[in-house]
C-alpha atoms as a PDB file:
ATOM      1  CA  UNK A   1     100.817  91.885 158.429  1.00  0.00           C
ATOM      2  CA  UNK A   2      99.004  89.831 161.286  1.00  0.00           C
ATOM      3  CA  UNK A   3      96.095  89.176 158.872  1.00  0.00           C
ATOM      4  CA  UNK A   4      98.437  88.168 156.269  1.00  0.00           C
ATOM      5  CA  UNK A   5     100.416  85.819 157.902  1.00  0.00           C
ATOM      6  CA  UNK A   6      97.210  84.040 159.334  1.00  0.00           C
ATOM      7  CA  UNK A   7      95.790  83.867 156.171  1.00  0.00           C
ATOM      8  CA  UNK A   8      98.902  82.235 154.930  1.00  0.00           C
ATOM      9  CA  UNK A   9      98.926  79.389 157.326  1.00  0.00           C
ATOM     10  CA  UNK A  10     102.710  80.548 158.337  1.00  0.00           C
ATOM     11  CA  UNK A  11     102.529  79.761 161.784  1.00  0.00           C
ATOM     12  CA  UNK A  12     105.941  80.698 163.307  1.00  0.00           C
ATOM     13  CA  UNK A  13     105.677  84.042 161.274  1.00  0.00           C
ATOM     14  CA  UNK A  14     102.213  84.648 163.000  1.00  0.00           C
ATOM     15  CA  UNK A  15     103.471  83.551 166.500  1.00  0.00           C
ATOM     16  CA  UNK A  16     106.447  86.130 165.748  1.00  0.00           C
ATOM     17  CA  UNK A  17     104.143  88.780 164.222  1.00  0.00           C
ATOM     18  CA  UNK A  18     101.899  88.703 167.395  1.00  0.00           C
ATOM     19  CA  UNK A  19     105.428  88.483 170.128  1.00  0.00           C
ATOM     20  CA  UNK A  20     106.352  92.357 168.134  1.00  0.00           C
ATOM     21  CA  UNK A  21     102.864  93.579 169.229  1.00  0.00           C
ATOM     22  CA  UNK A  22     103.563  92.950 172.656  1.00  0.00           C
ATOM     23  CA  UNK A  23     107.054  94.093 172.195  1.00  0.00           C
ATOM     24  CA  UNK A  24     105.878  97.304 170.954  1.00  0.00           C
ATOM     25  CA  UNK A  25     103.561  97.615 173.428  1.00  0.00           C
ATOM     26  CA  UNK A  26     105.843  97.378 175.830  1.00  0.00           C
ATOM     27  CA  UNK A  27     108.247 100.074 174.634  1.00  0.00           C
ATOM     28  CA  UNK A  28     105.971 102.367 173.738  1.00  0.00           C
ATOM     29  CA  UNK A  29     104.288 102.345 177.189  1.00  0.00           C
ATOM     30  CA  UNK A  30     107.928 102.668 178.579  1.00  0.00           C
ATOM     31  CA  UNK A  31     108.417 105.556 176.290  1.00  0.00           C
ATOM     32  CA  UNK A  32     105.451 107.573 177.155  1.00  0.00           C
ATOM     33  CA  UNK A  33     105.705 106.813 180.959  1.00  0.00           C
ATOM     34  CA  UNK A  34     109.401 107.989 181.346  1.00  0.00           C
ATOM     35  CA  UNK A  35     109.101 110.934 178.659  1.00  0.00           C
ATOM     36  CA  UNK A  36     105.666 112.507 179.697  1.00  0.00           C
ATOM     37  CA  UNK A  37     104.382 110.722 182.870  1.00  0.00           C
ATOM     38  CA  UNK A  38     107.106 110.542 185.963  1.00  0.00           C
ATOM     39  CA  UNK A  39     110.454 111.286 186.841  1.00  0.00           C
ATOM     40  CA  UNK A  40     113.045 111.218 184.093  1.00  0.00           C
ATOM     41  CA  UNK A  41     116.561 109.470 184.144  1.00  0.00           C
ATOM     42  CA  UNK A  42     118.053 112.375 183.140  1.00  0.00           C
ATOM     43  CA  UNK A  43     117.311 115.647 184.832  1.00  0.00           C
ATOM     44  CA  UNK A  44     119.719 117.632 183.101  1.00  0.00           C
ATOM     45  CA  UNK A  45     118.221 116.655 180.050  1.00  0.00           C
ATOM     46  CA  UNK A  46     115.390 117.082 180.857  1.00  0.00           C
ATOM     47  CA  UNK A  47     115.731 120.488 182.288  1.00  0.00           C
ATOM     48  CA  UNK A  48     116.619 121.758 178.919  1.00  0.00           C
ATOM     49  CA  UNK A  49     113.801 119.720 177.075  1.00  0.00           C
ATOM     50  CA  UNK A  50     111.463 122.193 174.706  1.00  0.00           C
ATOM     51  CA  UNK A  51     108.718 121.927 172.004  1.00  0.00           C
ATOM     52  CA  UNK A  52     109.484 121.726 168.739  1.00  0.00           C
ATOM     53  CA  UNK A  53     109.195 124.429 166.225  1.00  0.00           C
ATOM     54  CA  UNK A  54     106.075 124.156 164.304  1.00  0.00           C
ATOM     55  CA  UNK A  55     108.523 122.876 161.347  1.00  0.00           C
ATOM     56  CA  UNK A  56     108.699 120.260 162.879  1.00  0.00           C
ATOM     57  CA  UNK A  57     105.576 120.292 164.921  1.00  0.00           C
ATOM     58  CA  UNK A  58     103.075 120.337 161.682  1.00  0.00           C
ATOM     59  CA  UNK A  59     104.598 117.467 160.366  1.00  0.00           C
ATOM     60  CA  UNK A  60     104.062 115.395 162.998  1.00  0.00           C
ATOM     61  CA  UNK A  61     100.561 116.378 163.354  1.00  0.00           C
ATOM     62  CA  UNK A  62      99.748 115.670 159.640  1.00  0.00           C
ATOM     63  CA  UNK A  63     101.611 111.922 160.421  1.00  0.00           C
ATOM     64  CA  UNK A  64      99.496 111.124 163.538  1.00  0.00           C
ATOM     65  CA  UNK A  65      96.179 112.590 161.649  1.00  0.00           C
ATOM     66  CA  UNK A  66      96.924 109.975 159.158  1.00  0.00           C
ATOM     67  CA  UNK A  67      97.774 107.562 161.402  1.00  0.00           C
ATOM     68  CA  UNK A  68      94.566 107.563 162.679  1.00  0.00           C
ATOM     69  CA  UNK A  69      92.400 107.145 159.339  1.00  0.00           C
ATOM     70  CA  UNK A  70      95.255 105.599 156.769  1.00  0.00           C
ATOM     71  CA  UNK A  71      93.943 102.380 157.525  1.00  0.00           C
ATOM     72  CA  UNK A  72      90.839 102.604 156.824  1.00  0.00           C
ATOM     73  CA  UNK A  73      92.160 102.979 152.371  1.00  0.00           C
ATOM     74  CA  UNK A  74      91.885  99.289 152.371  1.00  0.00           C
ATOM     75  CA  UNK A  75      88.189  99.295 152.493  1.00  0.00           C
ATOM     76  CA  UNK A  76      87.120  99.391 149.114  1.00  0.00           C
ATOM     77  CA  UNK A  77      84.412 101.770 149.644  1.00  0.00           C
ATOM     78  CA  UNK A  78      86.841 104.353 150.795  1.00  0.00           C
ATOM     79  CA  UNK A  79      89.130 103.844 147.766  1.00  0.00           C
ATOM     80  CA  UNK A  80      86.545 104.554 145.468  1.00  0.00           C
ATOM     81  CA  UNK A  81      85.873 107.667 147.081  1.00  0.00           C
ATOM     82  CA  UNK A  82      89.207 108.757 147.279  1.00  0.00           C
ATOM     83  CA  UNK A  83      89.172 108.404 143.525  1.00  0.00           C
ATOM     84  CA  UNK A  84      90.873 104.705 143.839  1.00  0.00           C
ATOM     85  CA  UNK A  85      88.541 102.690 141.087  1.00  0.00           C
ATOM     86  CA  UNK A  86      88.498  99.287 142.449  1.00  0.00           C
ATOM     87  CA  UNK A  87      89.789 100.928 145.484  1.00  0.00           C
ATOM     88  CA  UNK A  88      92.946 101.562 146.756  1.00  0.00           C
ATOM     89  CA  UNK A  89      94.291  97.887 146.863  1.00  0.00           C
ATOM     90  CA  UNK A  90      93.381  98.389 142.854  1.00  0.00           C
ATOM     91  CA  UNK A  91      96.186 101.080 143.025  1.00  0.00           C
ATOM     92  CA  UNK A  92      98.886  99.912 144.662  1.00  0.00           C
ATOM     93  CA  UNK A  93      99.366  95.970 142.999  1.00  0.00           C
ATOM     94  CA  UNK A  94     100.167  95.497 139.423  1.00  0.00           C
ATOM     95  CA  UNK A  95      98.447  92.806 139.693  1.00  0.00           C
ATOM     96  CA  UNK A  96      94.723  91.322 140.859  1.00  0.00           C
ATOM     97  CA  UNK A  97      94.776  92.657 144.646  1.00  0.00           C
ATOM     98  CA  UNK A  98      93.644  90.172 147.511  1.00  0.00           C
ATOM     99  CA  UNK A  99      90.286  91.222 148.309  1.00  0.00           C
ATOM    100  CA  UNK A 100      90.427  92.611 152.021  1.00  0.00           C
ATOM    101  CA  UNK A 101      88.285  91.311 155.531  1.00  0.00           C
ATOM    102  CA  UNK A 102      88.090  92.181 158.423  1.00  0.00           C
ATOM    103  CA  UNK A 103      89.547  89.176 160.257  1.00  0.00           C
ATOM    104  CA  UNK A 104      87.602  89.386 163.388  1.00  0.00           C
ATOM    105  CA  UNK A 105      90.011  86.673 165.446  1.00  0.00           C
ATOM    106  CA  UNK A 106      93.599  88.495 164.855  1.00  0.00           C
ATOM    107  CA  UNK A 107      91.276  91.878 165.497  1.00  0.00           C
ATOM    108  CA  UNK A 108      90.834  90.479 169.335  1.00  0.00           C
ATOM    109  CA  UNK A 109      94.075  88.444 169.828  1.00  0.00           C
ATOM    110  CA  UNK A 110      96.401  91.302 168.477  1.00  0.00           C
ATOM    111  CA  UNK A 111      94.286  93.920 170.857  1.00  0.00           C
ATOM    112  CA  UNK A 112      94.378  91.429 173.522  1.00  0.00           C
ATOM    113  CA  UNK A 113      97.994  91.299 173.512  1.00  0.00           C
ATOM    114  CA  UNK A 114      98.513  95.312 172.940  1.00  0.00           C
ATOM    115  CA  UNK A 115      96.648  95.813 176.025  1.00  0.00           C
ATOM    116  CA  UNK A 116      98.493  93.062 178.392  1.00  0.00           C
ATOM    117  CA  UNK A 117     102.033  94.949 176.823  1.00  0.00           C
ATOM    118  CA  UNK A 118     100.759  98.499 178.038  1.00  0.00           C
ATOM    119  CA  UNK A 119      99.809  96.505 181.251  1.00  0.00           C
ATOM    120  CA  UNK A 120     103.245  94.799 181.860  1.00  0.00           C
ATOM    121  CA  UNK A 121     104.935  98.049 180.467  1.00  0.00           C
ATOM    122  CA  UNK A 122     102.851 100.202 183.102  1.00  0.00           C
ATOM    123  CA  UNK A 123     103.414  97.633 186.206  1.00  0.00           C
ATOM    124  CA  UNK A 124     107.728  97.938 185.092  1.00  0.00           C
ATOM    125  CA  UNK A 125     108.165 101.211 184.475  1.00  0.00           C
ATOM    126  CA  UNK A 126     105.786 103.824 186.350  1.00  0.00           C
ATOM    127  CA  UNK A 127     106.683 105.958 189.237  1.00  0.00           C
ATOM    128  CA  UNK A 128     110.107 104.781 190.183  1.00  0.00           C
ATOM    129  CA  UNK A 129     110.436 101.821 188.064  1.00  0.00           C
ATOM    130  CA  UNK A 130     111.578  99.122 190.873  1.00  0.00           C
ATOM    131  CA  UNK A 131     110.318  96.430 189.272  1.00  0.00           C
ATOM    132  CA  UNK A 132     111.887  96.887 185.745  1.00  0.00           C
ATOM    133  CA  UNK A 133     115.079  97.695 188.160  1.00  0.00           C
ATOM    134  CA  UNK A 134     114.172  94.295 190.488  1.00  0.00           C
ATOM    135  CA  UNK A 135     114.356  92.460 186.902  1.00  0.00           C
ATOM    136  CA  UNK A 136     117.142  93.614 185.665  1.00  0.00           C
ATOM    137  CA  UNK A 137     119.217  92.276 188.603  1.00  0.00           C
ATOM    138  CA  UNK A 138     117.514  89.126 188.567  1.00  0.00           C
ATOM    139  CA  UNK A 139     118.107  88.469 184.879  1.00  0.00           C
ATOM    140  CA  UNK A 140     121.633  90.654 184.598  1.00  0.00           C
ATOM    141  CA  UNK A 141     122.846  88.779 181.546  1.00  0.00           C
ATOM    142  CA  UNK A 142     120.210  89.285 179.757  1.00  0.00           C
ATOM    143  CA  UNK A 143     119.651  92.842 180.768  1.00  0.00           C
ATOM    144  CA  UNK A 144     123.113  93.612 179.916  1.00  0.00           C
ATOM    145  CA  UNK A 145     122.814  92.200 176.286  1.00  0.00           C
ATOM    146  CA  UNK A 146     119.846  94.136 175.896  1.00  0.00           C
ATOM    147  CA  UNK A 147     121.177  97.196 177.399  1.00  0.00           C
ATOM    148  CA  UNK A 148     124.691  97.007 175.322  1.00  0.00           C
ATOM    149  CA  UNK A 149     122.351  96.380 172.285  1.00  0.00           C
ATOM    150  CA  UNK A 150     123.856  92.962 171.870  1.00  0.00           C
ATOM    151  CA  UNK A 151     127.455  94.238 172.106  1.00  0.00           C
ATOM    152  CA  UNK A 152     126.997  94.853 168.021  1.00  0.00           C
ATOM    153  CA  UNK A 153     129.054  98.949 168.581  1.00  0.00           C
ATOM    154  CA  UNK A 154     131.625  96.818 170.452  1.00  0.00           C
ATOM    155  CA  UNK A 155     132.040  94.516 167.855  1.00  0.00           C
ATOM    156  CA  UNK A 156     132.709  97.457 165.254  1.00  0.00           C
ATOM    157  CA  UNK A 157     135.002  98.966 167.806  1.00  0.00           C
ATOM    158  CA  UNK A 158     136.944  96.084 167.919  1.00  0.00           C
ATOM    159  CA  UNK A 159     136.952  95.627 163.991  1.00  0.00           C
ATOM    160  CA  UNK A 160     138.063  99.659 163.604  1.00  0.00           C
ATOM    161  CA  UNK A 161     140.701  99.293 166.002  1.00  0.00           C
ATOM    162  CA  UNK A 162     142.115  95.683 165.517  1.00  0.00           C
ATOM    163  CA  UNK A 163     141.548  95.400 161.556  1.00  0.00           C
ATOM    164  CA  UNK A 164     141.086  98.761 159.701  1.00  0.00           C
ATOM    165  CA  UNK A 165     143.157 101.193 162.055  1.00  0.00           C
ATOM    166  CA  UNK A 166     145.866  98.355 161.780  1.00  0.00           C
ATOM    167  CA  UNK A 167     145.500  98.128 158.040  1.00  0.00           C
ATOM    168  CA  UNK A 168     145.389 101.523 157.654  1.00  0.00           C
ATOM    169  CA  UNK A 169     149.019 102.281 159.605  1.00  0.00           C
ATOM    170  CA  UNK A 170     150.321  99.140 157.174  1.00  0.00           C
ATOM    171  CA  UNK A 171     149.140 101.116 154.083  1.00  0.00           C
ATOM    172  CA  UNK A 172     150.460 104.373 155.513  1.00  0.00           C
ATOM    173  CA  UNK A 173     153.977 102.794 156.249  1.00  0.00           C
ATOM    174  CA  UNK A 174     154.146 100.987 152.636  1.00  0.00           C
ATOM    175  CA  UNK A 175     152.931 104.181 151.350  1.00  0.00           C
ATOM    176  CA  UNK A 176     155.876 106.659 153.427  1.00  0.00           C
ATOM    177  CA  UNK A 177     158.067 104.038 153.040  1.00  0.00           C
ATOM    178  CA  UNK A 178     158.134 102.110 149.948  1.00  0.00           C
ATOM    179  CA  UNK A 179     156.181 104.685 147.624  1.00  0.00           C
ATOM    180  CA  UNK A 180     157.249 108.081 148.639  1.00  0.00           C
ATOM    181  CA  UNK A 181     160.418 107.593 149.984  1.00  0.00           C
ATOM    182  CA  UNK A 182     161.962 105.061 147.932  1.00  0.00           C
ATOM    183  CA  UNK A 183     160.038 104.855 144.638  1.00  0.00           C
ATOM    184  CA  UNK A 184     160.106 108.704 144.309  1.00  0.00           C
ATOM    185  CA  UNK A 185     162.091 109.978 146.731  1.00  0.00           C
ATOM    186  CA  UNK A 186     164.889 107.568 145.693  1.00  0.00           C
ATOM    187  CA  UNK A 187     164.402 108.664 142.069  1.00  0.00           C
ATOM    188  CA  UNK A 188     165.229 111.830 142.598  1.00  0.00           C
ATOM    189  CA  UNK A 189     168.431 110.523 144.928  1.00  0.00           C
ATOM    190  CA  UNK A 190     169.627 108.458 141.985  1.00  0.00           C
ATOM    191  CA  UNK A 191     169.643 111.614 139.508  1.00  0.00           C
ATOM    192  CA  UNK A 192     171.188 113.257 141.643  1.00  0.00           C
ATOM    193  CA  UNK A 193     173.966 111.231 142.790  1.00  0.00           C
ATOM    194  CA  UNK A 194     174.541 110.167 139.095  1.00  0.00           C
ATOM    195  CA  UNK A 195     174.879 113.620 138.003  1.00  0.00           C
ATOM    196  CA  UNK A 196     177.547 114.665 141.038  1.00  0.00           C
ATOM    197  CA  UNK A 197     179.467 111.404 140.174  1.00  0.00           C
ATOM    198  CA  UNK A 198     179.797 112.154 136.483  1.00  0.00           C
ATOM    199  CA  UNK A 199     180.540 115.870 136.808  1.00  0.00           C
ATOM    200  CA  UNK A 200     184.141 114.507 137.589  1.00  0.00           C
ATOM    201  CA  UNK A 201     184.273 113.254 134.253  1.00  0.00           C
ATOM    202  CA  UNK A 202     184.055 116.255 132.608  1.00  0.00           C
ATOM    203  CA  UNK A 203     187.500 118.213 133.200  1.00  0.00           C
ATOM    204  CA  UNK A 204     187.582 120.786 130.306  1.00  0.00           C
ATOM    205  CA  UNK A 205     191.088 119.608 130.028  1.00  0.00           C
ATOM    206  CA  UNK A 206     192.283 118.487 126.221  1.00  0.00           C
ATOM    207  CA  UNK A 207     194.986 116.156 127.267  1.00  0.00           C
ATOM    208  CA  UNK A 208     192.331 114.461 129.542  1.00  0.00           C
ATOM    209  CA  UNK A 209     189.811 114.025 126.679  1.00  0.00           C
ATOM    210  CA  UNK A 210     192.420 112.559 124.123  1.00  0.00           C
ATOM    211  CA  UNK A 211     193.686 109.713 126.755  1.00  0.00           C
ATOM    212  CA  UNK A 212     189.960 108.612 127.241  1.00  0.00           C
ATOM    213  CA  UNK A 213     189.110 108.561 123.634  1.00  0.00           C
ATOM    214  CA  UNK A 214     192.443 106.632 122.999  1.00  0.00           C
ATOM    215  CA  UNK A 215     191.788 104.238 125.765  1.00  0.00           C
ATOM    216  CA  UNK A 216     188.074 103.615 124.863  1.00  0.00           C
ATOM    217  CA  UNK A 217     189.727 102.955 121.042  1.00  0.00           C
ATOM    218  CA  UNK A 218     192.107 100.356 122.285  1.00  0.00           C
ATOM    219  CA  UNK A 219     189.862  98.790 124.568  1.00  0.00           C
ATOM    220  CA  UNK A 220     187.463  98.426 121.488  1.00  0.00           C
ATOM    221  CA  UNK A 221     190.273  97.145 119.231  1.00  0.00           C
ATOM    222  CA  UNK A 222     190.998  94.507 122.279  1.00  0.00           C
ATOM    223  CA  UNK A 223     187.522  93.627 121.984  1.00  0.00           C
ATOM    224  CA  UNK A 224     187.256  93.465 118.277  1.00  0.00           C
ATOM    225  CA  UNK A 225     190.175  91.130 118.116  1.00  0.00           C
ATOM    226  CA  UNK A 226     189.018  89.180 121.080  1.00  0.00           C
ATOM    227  CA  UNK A 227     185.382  87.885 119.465  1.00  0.00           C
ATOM    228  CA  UNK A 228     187.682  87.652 116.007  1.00  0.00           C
ATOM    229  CA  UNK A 229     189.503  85.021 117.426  1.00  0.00           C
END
């Protein structure tokens, strides 16, 4: 990535490119100081700390064995003995490859600045880490962003708890509500209701039968003579 950003003339890419190396530098070196080297943070933790089982232990070793010798597949020489004709750059564009060098000036800036990240890394955080603690107080804002991983979790919290949480009870009260209780519930009510108010209209009494029919006929005739007119 370094050489290809220097070879493209990008020159706030390359100046970020090269800040990353000493990032990484420096968190790595923090990594493998607190994990393997001094005291950890958390004794409890670490108390009950193991090895991995070799399922995961193999793994790991095949990654760091090609770690250590996957970069050197660029070099065509090394393609073509790997059975890469062209070599390996051949293999892995569709189309013509840049032709690889070594770029001798990135080699010794991007090594310089590895080494001055392990430096700074070792100076903050070995033995007791005071001075990583001295700078934290000293620059506590920025600490604090860094530590609360730029307040991004908070952020979601906020957005579960003020917008979807409150959504969701709005759906769930339209849905008890509105849906259930009314749409189908209600329904149901209707039917029911209906059916116990017309069950009074059925008497299985003769008399009771022959005045309705008679008063539906003469409220039809009234009708009839009514639009006649």
């Amino acid at each position: 990535m370094l050489n290809a950003t220097d070879d493209h003339q990008n020159v706030l890419i390359y100046a970020v490119t090269l800040l990353s190396v000493v990032i990484t530098a420096l968190y790595m070196t923090r990594l493998f100081l607190r994990t393997f080297l001094f005291a950890p943070r958390d004794r409890d933790s670490a108390e009950h700390a193991h090895d991995a089982e070799l399922v995961m232990t193999v793994p790991l070793l095949l990654l760091a064995a090609l770690t250590l010798v996957g970069g050197f597949v660029v070099f065509d020489g090394v393609g073509d003995a790997l059975g890469f004709p062209g070599g390996f750059s051949k293999f892995v564009f569709l189309d013509e490859a840049e032709s690889f060098h070594f770029a001798t000036d990135v080699a010794i800036i991007s090594t310089a600045l590895a080494l001055s990240g392990i430096v700074v890394g070792w100076y903050f955080w070995s033995y007791e880490a005071k001075p990583a603690e001295r700078a934290g107080e000293m620059f506590r804002p920025v600490y604090n962003l860094l530590a609360n991983r730029y307040y991004i979790d908070n952020v979601y919290q906020f957005v579960i708890d003020r917008v979807v949480l409150m959504l969701g009870r709005a759906v769930a009260w339209f849905d008890r509500n509105v849906v259930n209780d009314t749409a189908v519930d209600g329904t149901g009510a209707l039917g029911v209701l209906t059916g116990f108010g017309m069950k009074y209209l059925e008497t299985g009494k003769l008399p009771n039968y022959a005045l309705a029919i008679t008063g539906g006929v003469i409220v039809l005739g009234a009708l009839l003579l009514v639009l006649e007119t």
